[in-house]
Each structure stands twice: as C-alpha cells, then as structure tokens.
N, C-alpha and C. Protein backbone atom coordinates (compact mmCIF):
# COMPACT_ATOMS: atom_id res chain seq x y z
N UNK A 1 -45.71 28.83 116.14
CA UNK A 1 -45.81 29.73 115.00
C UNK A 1 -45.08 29.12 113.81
N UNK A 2 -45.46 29.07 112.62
CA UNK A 2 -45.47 29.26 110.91
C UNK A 2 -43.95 29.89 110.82
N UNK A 3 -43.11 29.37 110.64
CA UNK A 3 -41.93 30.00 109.74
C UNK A 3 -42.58 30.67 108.75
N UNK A 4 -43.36 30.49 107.81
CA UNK A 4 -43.58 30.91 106.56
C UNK A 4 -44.83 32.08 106.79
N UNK A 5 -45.40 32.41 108.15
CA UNK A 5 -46.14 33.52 108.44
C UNK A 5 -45.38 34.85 107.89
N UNK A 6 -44.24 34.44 108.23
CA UNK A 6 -43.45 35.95 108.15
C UNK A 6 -43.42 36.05 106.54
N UNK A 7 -43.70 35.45 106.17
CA UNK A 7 -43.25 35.04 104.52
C UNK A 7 -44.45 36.36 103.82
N UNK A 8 -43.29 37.02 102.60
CA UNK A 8 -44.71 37.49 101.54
C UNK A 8 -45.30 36.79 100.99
N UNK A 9 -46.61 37.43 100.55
CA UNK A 9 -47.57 36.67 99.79
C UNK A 9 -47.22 36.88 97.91
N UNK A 10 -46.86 35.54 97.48
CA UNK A 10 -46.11 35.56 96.50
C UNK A 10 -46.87 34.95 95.40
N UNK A 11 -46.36 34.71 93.86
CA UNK A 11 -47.60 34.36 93.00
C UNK A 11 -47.51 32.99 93.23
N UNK A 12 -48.63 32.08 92.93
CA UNK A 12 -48.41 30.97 93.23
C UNK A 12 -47.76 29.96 92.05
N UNK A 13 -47.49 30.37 91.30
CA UNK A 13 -46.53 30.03 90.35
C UNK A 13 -45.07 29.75 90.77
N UNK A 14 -44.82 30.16 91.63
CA UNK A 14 -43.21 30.12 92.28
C UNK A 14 -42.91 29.25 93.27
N UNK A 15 -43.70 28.62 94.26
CA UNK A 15 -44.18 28.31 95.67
C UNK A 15 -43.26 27.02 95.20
N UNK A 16 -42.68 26.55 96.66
CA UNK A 16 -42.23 24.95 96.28
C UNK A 16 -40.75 24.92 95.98
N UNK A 17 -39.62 25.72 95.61
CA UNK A 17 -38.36 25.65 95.33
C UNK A 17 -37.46 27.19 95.39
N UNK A 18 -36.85 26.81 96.07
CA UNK A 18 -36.23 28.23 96.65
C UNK A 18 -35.53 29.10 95.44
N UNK A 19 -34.81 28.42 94.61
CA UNK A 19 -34.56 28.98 93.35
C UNK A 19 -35.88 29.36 92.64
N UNK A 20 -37.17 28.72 92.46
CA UNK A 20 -37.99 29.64 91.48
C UNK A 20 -38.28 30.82 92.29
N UNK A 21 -38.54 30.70 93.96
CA UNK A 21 -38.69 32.07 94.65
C UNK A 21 -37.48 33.50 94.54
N UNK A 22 -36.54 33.11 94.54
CA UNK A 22 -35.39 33.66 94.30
C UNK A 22 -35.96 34.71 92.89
N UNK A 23 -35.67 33.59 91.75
CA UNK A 23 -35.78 34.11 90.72
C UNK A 23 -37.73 35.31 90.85
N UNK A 24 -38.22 34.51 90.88
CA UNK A 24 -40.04 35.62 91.25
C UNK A 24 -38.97 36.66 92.11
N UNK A 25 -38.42 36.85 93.11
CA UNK A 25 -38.74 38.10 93.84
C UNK A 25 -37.85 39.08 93.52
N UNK A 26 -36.57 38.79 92.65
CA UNK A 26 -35.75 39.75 92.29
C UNK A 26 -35.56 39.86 90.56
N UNK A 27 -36.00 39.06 89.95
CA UNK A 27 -36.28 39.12 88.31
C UNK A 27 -37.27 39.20 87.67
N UNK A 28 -38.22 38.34 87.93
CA UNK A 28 -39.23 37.77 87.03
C UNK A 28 -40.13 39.78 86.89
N UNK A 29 -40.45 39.98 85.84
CA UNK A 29 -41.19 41.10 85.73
C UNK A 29 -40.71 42.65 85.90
N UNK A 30 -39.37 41.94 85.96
CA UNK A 30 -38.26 43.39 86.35
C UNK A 30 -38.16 44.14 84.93
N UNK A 31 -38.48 45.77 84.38
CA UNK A 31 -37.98 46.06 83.30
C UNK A 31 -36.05 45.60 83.28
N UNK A 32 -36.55 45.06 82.19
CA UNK A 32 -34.99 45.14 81.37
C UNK A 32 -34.89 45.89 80.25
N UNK A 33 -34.21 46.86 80.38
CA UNK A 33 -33.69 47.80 78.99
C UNK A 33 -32.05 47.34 78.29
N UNK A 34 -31.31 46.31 79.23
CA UNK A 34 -29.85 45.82 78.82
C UNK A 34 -30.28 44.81 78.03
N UNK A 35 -29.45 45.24 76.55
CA UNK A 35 -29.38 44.13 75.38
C UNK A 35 -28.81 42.60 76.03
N UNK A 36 -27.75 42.59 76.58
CA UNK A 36 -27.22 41.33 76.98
C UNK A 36 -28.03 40.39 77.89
N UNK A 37 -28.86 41.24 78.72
CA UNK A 37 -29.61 40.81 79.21
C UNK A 37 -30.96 39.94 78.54
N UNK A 38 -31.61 40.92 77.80
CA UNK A 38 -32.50 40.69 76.61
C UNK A 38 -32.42 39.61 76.08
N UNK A 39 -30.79 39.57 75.64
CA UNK A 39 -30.49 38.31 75.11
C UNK A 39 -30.59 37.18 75.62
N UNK A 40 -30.27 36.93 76.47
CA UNK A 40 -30.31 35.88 77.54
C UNK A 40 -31.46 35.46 77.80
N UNK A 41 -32.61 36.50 77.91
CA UNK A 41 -33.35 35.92 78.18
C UNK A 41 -34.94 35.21 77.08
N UNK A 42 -33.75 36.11 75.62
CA UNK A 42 -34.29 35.49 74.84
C UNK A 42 -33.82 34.05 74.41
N UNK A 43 -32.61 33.70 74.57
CA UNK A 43 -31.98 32.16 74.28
C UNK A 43 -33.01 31.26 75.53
N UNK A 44 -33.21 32.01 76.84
CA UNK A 44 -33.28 30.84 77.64
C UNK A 44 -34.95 30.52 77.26
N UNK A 45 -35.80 31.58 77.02
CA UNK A 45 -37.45 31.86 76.44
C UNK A 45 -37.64 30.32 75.79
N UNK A 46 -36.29 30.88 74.81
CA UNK A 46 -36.42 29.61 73.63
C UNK A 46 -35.86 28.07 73.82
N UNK A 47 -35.02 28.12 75.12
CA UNK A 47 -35.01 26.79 75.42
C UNK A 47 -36.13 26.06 76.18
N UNK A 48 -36.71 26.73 76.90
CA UNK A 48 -37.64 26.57 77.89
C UNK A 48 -39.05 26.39 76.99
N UNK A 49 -39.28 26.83 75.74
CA UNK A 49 -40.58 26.01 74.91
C UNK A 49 -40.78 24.52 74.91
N UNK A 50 -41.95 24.13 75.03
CA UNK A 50 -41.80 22.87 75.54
C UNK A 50 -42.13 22.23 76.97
N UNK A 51 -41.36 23.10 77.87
CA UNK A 51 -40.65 22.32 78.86
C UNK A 51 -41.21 23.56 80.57
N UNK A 52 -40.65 23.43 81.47
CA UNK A 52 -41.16 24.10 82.57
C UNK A 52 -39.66 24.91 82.86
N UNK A 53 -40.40 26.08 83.36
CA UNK A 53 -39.52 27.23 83.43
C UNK A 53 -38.29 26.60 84.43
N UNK A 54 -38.91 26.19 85.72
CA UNK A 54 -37.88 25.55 86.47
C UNK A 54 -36.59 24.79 85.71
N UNK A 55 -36.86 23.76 84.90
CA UNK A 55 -35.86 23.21 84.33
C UNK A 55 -34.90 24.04 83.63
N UNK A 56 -35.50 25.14 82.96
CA UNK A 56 -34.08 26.31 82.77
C UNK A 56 -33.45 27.04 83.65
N UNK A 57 -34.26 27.25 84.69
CA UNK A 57 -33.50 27.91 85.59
C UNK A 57 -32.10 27.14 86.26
N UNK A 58 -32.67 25.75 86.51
CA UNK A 58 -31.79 24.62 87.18
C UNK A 58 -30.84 24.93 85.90
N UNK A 59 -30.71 25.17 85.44
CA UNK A 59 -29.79 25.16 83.87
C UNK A 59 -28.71 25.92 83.52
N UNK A 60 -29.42 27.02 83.82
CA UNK A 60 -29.32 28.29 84.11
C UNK A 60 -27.60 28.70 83.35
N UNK A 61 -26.99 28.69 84.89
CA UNK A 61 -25.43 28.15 85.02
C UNK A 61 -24.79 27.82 83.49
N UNK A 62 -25.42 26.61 83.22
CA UNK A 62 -24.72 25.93 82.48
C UNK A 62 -24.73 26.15 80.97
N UNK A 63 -26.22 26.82 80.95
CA UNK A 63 -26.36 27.51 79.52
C UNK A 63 -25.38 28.41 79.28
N UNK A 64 -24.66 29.83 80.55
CA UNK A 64 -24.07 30.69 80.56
C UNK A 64 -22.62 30.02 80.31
N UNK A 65 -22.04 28.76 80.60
CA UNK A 65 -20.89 28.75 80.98
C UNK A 65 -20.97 28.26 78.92
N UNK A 66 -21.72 27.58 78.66
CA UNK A 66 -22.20 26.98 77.86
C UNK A 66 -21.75 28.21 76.37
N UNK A 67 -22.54 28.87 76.43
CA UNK A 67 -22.78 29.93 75.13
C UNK A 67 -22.04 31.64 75.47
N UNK A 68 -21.12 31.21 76.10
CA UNK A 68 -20.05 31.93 76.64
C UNK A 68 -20.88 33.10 77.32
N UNK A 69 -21.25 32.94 78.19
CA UNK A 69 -22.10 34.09 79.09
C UNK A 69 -23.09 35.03 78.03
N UNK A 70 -23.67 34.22 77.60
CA UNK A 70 -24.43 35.16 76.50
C UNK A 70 -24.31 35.97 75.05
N UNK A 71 -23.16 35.99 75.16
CA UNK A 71 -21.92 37.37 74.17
C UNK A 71 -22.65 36.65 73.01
N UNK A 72 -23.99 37.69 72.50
CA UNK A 72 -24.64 37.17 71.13
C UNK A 72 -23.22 37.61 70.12
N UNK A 73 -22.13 38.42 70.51
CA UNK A 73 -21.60 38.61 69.07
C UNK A 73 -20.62 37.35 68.99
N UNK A 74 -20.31 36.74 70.03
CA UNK A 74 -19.45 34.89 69.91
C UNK A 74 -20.53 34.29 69.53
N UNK A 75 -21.87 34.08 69.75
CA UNK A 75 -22.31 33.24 69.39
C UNK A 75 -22.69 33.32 68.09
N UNK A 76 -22.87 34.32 67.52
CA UNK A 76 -22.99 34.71 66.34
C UNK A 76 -22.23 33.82 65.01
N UNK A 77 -20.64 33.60 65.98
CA UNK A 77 -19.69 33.09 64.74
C UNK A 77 -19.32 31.33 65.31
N UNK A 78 -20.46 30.75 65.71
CA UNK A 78 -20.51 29.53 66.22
C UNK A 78 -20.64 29.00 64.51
N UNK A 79 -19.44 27.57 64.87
CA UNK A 79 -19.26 27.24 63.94
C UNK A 79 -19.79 25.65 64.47
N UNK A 80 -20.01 25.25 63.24
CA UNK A 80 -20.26 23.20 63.22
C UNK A 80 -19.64 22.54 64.19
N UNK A 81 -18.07 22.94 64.92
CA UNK A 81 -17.66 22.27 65.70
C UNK A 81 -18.16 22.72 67.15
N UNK A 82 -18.45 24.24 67.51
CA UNK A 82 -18.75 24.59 68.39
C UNK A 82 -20.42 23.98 68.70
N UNK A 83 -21.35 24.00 67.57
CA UNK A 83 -22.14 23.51 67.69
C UNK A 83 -22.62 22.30 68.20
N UNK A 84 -21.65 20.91 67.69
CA UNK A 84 -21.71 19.61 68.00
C UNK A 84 -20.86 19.48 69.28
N UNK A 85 -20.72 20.16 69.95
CA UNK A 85 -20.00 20.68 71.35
C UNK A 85 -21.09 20.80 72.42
N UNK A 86 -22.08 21.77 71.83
CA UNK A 86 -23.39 22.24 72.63
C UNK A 86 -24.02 20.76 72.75
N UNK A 87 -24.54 20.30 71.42
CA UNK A 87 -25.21 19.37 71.32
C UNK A 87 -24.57 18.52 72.18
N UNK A 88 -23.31 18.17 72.88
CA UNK A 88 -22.66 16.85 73.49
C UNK A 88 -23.07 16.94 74.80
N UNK A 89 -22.99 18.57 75.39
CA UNK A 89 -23.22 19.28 76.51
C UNK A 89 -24.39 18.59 77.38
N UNK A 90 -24.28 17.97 78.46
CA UNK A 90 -25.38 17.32 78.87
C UNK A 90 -26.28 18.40 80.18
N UNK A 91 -25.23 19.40 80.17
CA UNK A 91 -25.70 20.61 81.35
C UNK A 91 -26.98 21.22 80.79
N UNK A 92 -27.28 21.35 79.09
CA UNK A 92 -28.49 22.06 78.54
C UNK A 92 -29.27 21.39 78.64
N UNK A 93 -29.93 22.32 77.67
CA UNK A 93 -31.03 21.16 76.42
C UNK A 93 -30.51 21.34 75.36
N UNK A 94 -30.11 19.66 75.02
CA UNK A 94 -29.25 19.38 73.82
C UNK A 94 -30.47 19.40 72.91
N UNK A 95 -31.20 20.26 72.65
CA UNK A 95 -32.34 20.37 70.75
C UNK A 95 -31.44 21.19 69.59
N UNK A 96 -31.25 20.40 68.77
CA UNK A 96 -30.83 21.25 67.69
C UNK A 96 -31.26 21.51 66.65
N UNK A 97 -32.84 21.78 66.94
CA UNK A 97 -32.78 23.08 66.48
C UNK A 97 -32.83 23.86 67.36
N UNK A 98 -33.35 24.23 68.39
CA UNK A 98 -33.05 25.15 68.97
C UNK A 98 -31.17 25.73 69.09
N UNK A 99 -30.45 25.18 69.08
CA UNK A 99 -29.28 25.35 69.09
C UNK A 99 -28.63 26.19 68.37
N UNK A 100 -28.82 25.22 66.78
CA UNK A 100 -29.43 26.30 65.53
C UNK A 100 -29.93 27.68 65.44
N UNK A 101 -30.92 27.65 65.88
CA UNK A 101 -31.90 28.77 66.24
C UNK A 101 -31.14 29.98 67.22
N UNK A 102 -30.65 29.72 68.33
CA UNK A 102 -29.68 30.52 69.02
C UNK A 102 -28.59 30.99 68.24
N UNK A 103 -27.68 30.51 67.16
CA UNK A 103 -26.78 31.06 66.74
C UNK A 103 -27.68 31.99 65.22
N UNK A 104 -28.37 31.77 65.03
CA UNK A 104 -29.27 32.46 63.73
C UNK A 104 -29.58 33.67 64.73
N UNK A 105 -30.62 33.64 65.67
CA UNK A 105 -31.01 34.73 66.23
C UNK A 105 -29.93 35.60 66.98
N UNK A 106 -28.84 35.53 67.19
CA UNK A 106 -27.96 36.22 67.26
C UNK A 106 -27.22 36.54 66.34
N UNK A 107 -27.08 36.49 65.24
CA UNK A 107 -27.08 37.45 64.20
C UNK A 107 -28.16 38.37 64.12
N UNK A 108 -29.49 37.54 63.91
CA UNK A 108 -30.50 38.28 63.91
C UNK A 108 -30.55 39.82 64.90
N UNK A 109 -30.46 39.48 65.83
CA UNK A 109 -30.34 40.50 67.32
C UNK A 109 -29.33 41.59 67.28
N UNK A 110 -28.39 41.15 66.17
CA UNK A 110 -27.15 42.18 65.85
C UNK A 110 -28.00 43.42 64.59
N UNK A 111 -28.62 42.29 64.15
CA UNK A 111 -28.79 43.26 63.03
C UNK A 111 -30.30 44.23 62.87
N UNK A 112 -30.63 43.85 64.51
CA UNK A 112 -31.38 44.64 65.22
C UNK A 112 -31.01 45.99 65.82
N UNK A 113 -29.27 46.08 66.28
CA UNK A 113 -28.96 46.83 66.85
C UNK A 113 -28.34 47.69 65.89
N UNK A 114 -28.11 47.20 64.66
CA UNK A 114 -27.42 47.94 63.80
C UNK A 114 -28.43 49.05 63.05
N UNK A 115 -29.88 48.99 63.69
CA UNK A 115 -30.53 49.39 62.37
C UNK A 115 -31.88 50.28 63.21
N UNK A 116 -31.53 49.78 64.96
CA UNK A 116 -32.27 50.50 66.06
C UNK A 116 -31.56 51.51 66.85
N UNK A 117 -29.99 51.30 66.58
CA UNK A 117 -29.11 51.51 67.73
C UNK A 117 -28.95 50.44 68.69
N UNK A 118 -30.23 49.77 69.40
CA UNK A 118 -30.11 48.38 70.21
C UNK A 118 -31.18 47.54 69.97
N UNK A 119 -31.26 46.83 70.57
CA UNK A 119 -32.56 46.03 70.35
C UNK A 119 -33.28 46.38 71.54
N UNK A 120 -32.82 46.81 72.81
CA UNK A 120 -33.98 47.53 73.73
C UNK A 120 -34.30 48.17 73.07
N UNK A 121 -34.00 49.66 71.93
CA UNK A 121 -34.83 49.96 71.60
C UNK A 121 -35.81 49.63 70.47
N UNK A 122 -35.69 48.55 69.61
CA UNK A 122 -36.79 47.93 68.65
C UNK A 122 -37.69 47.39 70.27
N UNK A 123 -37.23 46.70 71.26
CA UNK A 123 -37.91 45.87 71.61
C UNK A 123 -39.48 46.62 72.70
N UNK A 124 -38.87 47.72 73.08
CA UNK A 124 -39.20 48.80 74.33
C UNK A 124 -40.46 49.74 73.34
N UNK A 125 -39.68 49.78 71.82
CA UNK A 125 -41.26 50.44 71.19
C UNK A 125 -42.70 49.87 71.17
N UNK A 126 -42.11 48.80 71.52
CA UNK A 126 -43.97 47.98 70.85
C UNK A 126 -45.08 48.65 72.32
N UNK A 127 -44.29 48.98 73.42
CA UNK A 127 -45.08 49.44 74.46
C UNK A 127 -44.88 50.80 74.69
N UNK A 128 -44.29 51.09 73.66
CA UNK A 128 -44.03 52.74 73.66
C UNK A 128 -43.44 53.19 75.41
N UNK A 129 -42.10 52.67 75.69
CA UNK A 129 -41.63 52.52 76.46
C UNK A 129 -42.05 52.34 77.98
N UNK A 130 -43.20 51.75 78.22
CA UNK A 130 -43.83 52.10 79.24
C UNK A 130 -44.30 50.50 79.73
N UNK A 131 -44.09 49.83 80.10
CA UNK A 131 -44.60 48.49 80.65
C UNK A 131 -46.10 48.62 81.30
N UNK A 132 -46.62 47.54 80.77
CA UNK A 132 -48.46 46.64 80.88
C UNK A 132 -48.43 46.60 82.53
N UNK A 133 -49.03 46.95 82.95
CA UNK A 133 -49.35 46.63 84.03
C UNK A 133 -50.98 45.76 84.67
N UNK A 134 -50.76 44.64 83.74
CA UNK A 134 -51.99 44.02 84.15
C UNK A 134 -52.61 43.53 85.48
N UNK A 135 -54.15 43.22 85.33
CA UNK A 135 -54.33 42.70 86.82
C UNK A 135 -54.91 41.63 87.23
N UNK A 136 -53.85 40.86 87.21
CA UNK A 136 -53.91 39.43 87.28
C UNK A 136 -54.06 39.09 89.01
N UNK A 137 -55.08 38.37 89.31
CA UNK A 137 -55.65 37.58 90.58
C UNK A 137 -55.02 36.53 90.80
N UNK A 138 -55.02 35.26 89.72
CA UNK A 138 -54.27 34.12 90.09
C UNK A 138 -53.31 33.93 88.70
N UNK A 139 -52.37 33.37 89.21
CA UNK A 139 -51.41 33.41 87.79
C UNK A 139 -51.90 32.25 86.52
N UNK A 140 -52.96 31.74 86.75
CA UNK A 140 -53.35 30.67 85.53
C UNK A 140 -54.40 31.85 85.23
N UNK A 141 -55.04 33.16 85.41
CA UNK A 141 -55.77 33.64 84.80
C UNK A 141 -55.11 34.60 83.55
N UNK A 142 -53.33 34.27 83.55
CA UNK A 142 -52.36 35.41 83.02
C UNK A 142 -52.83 34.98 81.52
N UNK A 143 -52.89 35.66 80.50
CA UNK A 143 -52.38 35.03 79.32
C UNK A 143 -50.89 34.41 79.01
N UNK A 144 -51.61 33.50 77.44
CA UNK A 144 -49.96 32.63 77.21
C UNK A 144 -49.95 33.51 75.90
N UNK A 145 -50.77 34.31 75.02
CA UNK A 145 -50.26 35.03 74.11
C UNK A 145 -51.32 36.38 74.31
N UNK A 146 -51.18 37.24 73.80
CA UNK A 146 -51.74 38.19 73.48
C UNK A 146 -51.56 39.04 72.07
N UNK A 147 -52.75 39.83 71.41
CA UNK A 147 -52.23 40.57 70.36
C UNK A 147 -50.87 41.29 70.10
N UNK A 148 -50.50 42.09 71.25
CA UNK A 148 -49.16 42.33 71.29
C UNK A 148 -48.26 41.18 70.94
N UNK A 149 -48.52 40.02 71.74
CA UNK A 149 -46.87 39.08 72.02
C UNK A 149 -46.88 38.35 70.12
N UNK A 150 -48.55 38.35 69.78
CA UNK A 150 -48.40 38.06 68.20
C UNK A 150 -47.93 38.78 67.10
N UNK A 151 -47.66 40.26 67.46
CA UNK A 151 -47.32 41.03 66.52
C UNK A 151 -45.72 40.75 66.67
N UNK A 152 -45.37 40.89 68.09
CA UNK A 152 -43.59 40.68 68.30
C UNK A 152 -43.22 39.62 67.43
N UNK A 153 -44.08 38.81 68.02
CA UNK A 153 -43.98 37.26 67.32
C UNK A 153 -43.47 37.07 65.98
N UNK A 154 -44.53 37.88 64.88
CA UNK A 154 -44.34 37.95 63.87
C UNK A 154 -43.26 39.03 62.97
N UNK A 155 -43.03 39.75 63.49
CA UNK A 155 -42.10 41.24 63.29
C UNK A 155 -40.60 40.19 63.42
N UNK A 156 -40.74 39.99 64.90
CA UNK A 156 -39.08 39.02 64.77
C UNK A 156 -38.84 37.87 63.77
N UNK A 157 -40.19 37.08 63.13
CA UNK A 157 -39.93 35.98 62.16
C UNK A 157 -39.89 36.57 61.16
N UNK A 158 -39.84 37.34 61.05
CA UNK A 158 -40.33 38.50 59.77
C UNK A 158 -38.46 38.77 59.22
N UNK A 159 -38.11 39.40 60.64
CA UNK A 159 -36.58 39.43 61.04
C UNK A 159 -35.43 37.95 61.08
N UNK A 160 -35.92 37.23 60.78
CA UNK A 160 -35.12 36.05 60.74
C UNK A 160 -35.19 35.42 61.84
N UNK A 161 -35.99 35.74 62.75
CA UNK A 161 -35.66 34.59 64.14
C UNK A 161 -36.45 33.29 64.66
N UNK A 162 -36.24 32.32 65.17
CA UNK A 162 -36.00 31.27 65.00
C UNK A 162 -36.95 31.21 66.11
N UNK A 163 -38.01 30.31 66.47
CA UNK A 163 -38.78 29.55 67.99
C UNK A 163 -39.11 30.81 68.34
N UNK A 164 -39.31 31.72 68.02
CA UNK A 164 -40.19 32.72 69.05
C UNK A 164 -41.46 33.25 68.60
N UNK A 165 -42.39 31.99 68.88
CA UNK A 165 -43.85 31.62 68.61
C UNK A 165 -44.66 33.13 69.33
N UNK A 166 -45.53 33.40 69.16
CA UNK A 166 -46.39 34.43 70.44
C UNK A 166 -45.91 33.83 71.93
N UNK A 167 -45.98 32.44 72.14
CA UNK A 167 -45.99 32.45 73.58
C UNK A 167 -44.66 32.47 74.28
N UNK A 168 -43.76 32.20 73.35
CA UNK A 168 -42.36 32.69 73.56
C UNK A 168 -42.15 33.84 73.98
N UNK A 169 -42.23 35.07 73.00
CA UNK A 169 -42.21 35.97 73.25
C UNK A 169 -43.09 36.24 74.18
N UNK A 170 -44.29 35.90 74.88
CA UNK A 170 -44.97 36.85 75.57
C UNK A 170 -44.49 36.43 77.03
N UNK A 171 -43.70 35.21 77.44
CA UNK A 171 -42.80 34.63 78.81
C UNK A 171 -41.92 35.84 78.78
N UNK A 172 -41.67 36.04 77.70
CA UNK A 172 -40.21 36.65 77.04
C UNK A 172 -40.85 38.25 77.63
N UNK A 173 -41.98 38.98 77.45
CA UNK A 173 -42.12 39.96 77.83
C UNK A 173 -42.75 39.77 79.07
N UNK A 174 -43.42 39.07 80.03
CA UNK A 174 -43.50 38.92 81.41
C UNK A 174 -41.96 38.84 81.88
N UNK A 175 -41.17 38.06 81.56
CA UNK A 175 -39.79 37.84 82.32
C UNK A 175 -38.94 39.33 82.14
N UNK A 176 -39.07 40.09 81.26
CA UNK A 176 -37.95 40.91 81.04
C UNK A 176 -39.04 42.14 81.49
N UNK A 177 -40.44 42.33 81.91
CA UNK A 177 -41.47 43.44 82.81
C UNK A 177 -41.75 44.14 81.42
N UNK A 178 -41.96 43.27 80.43
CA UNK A 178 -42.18 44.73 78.93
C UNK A 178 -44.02 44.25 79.73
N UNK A 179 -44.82 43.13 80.91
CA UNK A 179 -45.60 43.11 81.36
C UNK A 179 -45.46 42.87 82.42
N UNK A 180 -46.36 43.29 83.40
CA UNK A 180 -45.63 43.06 84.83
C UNK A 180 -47.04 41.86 84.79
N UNK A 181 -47.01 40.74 85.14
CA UNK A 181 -47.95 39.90 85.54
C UNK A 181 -47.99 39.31 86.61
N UNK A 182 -47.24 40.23 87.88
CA UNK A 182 -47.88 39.31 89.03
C UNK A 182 -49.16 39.93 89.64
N UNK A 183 -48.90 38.66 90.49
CA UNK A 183 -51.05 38.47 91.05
C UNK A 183 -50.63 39.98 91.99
N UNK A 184 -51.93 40.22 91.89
CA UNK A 184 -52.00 41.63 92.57
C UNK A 184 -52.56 41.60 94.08
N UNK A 185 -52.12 40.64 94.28
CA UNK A 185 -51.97 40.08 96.19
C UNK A 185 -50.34 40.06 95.69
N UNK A 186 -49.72 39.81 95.29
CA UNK A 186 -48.03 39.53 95.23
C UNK A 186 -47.74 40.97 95.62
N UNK A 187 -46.63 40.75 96.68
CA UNK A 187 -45.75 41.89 97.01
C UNK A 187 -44.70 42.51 96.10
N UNK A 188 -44.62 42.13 94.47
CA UNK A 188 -43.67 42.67 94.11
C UNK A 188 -44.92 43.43 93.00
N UNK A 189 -45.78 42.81 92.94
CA UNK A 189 -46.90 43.58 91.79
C UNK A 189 -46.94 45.04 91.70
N UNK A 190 -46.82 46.20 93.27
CA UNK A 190 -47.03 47.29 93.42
C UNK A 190 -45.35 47.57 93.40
N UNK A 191 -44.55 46.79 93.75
CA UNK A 191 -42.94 47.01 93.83
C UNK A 191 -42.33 47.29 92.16
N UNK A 192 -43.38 46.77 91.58
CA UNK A 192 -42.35 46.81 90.11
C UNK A 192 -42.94 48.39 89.35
C-alpha cells in the first residue's frame, strides 16, 4: 500500500514540497479579516511578482525577521539606512523597488485605516463582505486577473500603492479567501 492513499486530494498546484502543502491546507484561501495579516500578505504578493510563490514562502521567515514581523507602522518610518540594510539582506528579495514600494505602501495602508477604520474594512467591501466562491476543476483553469482584482488594482494605485498590478492583487485575494479558488475535488474547497 501507497503512503500517499491515505493522503487528501489536494490542488495540484501544491503537490511536490511539504511546505507548499502546509501552506495550501491551513492558509491559502482562508478569509482574512486581520490588518497585520493583510499586510503581510500584501508585502509578500508583492515580492513574489515575477517569481514562484514557493520562493517566498522559503523566505518567508526571513522577510518577517527582516521588516520587523510586518509592523506596517515601523515600516512606515524606514529610513535610507534601514533600507540599504534590506537591500544587503541576502534572506529576501533584494529589488528595490519593491523595497521602496513596501515602505510607501505602508503608509499607504495606514492611511487606509485612518479613513476606513481598517483596511479589512476598505478591503472586505469590494465583495461586500462575503467571499467568491468559484468553481475551479484544475488550478491552471483559475484566473490571473479578473474585473474585480482590476478595479482593486486600480483604487489602491489610485491610493498611492506601489506593484499591485491586477494580478497581484488577485494572488492577493485568493491567498487572503476574499476568493476561495481551490479545485473543487480539493478537500479544503467545501472546508473554507
């Protein structure tokens, strides 16, 4: 017998590394309504353009130890030296602009909360609090943008923020469940 018989049937996007399974079965598509959270997973959205989700995750760690566990209001007052610090940091991704971009959009994200109460709630209206529940078969049939993730898209550049193209944001709303996109053979599809 199959060790992996016993196994759920998972999206196939994850298959192959125990950390991306990890991350699929207890995060990926989970509502998030916590700003700090939000945040996080808007810095990591935006490191990960470009590049494969795995490599941020492997990262992960180091981004946190990195940009002081997230705290958009420290990063907020990142100065030139703290900056060329990040940039030295070989645990990230040393892009600067993106780097840039992280300390802009955390202002930005403040002055989201100042003017929403939080940014879950600017972020939670565009679905009128209620998460997409699409029905996705295989995960290359998911979208990489949608009308929604273009309006976010544009509303936040609108807002001052930095790399969060439509397809940014729309990882950005699969990862944080503002869409739930797993395959609907996946055991967490009916779980979320």
């Amino acid at each position: 017998m199959k060790a992996n018989q016993d196994e759920p049937k998972r999206c196939g996007w994850c298959m192959g590394d125990p950390l991306y399974k990890a991350y699929h079965d207890t995060e990926w598509g989970v509502p998030v309504m916590d700003d700090a959270t939000l945040f996080e997973f808007l810095i990591l959205e935006t490191f990960q353009a470009g590049l494969s989700w795995i490599t941020i995750l492997k990262k992960r760690e180091n981004f946190r130890k990195a940009f002081d566990q997230f705290d958009y209001k420290k990063i907020a007052l990142y100065d030139q030296n703290k900056i060329n610090e990040l940039l030295e940091n070989e645990g990230i991704i040393r892009n600067k602009l993106k780097v840039h971009a992280t300390v802009s959009n955390a202002t930005a994200f403040m002055e989201i909360q100042n003017e929403y109460g939080s940014f879950s709630t600017y972020y939670w209206a565009f679905v009128d609090n209620k998460p997409i529940k699409n029905k996705v078969s295989h995960y290359k049939e998911a979208p990489g943008t949608t009308p929604l993730s273009d309006t976010i898209s544009k509303d936040l550049k609108k807002r001052g923020f930095k790399f969060v193209g439509s397809t940014v944001v729309y990882a950005m709303m699969q990862a944080t469940g503002m869409v739930n996109d797993h395959e609907t053979s996946c055991f967490r599809y009916e779980e979320i």
